[in-house]
C-alpha atoms as a PDB file:
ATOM      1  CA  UNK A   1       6.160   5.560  13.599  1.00  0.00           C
ATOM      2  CA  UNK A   2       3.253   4.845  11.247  1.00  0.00           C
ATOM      3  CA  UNK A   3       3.418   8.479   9.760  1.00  0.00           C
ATOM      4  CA  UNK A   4       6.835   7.880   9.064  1.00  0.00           C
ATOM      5  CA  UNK A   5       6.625   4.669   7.528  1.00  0.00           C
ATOM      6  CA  UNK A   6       3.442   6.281   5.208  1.00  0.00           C
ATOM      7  CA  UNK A   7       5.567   9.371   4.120  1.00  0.00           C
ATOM      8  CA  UNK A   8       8.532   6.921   2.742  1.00  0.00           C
ATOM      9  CA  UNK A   9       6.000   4.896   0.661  1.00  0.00           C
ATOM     10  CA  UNK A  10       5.739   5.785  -3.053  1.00  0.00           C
ATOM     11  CA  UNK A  11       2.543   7.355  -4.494  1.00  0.00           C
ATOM     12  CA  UNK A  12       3.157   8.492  -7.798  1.00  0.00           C
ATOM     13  CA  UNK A  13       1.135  11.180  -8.918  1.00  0.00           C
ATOM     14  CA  UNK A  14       0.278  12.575 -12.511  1.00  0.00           C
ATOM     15  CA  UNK A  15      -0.248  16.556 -13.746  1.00  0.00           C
ATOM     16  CA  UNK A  16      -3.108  17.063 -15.721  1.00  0.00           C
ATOM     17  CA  UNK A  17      -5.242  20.077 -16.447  1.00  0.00           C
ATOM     18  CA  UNK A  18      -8.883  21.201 -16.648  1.00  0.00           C
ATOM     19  CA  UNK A  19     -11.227  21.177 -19.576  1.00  0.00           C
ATOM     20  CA  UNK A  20     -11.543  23.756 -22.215  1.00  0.00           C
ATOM     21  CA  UNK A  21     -14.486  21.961 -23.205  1.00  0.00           C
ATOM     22  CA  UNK A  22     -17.160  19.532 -21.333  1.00  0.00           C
ATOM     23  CA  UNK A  23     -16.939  17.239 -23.997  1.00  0.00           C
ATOM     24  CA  UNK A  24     -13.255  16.851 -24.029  1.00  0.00           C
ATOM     25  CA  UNK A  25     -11.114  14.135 -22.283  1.00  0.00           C
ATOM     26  CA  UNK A  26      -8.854  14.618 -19.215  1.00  0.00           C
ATOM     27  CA  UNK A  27      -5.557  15.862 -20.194  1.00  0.00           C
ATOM     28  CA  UNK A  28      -2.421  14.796 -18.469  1.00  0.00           C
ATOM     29  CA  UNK A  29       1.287  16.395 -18.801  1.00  0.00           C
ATOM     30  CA  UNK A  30       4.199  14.175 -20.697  1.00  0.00           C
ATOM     31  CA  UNK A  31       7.593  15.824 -20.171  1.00  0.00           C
ATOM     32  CA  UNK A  32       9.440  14.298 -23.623  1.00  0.00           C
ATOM     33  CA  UNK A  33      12.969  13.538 -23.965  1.00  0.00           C
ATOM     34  CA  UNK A  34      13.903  17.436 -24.470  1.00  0.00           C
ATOM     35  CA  UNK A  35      11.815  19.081 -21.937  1.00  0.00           C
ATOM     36  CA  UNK A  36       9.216  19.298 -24.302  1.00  0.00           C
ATOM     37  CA  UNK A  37       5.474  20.015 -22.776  1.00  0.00           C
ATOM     38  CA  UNK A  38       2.387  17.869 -24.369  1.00  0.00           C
ATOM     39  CA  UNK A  39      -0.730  16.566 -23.304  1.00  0.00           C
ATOM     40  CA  UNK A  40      -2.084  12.974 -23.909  1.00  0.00           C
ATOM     41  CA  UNK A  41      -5.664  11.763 -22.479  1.00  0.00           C
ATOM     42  CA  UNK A  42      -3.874   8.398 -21.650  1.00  0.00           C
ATOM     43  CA  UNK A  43      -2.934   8.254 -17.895  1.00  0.00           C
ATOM     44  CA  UNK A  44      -0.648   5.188 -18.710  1.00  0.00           C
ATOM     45  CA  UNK A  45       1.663   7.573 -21.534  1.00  0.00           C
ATOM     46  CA  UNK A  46       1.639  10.310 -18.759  1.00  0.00           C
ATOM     47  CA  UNK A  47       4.759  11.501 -17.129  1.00  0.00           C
ATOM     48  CA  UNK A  48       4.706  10.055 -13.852  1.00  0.00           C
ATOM     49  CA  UNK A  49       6.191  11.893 -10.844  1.00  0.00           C
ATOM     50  CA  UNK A  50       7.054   9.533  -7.453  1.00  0.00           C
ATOM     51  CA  UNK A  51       4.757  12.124  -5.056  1.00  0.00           C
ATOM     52  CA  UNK A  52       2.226  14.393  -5.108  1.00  0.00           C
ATOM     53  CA  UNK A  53       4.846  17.179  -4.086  1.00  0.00           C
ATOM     54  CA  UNK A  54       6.969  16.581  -7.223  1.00  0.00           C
ATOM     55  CA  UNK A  55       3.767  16.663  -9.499  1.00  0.00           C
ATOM     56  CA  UNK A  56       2.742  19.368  -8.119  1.00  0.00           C
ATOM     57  CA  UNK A  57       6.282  21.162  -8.422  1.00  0.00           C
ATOM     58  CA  UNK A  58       6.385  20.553 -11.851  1.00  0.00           C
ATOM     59  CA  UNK A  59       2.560  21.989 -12.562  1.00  0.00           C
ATOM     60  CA  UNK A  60       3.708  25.331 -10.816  1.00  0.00           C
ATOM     61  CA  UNK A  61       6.372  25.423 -13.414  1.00  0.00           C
ATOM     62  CA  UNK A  62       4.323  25.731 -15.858  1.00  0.00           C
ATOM     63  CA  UNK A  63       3.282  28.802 -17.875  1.00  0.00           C
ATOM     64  CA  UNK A  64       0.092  30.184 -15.782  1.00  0.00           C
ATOM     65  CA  UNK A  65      -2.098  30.210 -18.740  1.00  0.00           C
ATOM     66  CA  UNK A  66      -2.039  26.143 -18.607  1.00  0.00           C
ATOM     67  CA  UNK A  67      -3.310  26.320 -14.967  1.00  0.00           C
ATOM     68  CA  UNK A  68      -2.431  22.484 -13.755  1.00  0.00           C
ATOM     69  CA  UNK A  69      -2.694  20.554 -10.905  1.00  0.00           C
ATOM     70  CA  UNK A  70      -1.123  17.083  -9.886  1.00  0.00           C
ATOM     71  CA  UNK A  71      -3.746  14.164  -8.965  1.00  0.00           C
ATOM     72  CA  UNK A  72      -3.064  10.374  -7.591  1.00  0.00           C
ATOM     73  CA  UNK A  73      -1.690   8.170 -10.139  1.00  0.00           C
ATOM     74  CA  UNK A  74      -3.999   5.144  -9.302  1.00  0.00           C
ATOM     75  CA  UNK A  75      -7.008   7.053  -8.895  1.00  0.00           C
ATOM     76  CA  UNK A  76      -6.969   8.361 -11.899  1.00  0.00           C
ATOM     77  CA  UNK A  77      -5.995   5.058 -13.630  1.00  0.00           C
ATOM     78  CA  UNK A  78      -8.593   3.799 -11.841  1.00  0.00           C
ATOM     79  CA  UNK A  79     -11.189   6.805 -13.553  1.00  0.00           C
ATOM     80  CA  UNK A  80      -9.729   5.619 -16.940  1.00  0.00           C
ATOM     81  CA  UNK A  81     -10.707   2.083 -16.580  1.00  0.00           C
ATOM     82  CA  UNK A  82     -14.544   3.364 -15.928  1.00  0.00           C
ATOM     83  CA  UNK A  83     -14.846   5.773 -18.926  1.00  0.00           C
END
């Protein structure tokens, strides 16, 4: 019952991508209005998906060159806070 009750709680998750740089900030996805893809270094702007899957459904979507991954929303606003 307590896996159950876990799996129908909401953990929104956010896309992001890795580095091209060590010096640059993390990058997360936002979808805009016309399916447009950009990337903002603000968590809070991000598109946010409800679950991990969904995040991570949409980064497979993308073109392979962008290689992205989906992450935990609040640990990464968490990460923001600290930088």
């Amino acid at each position: 019952m307590t896996a159950m009750a876990q799996s129908t709680n909401p953990r929104p998750a956010l896309v992001s991508r890795p580095h091209e740089r060590a010096a640059e900030p993390d990058q997360y996805l936002m979808l805009t209005a016309q399916g447009d893809v950009r990337w903002t270094d603000d968590p809070m702007a991000a598109t946010t998906f409800p679950s991990m899957r969904e995040a991570m459904r949409a980064a497979v979507r993308l073109p392979g060159a962008l290689r992205a991954f989906g992450l935990p929303l609040a640990t990464e606003l968490k990460a923001s806070t600290l930088h």
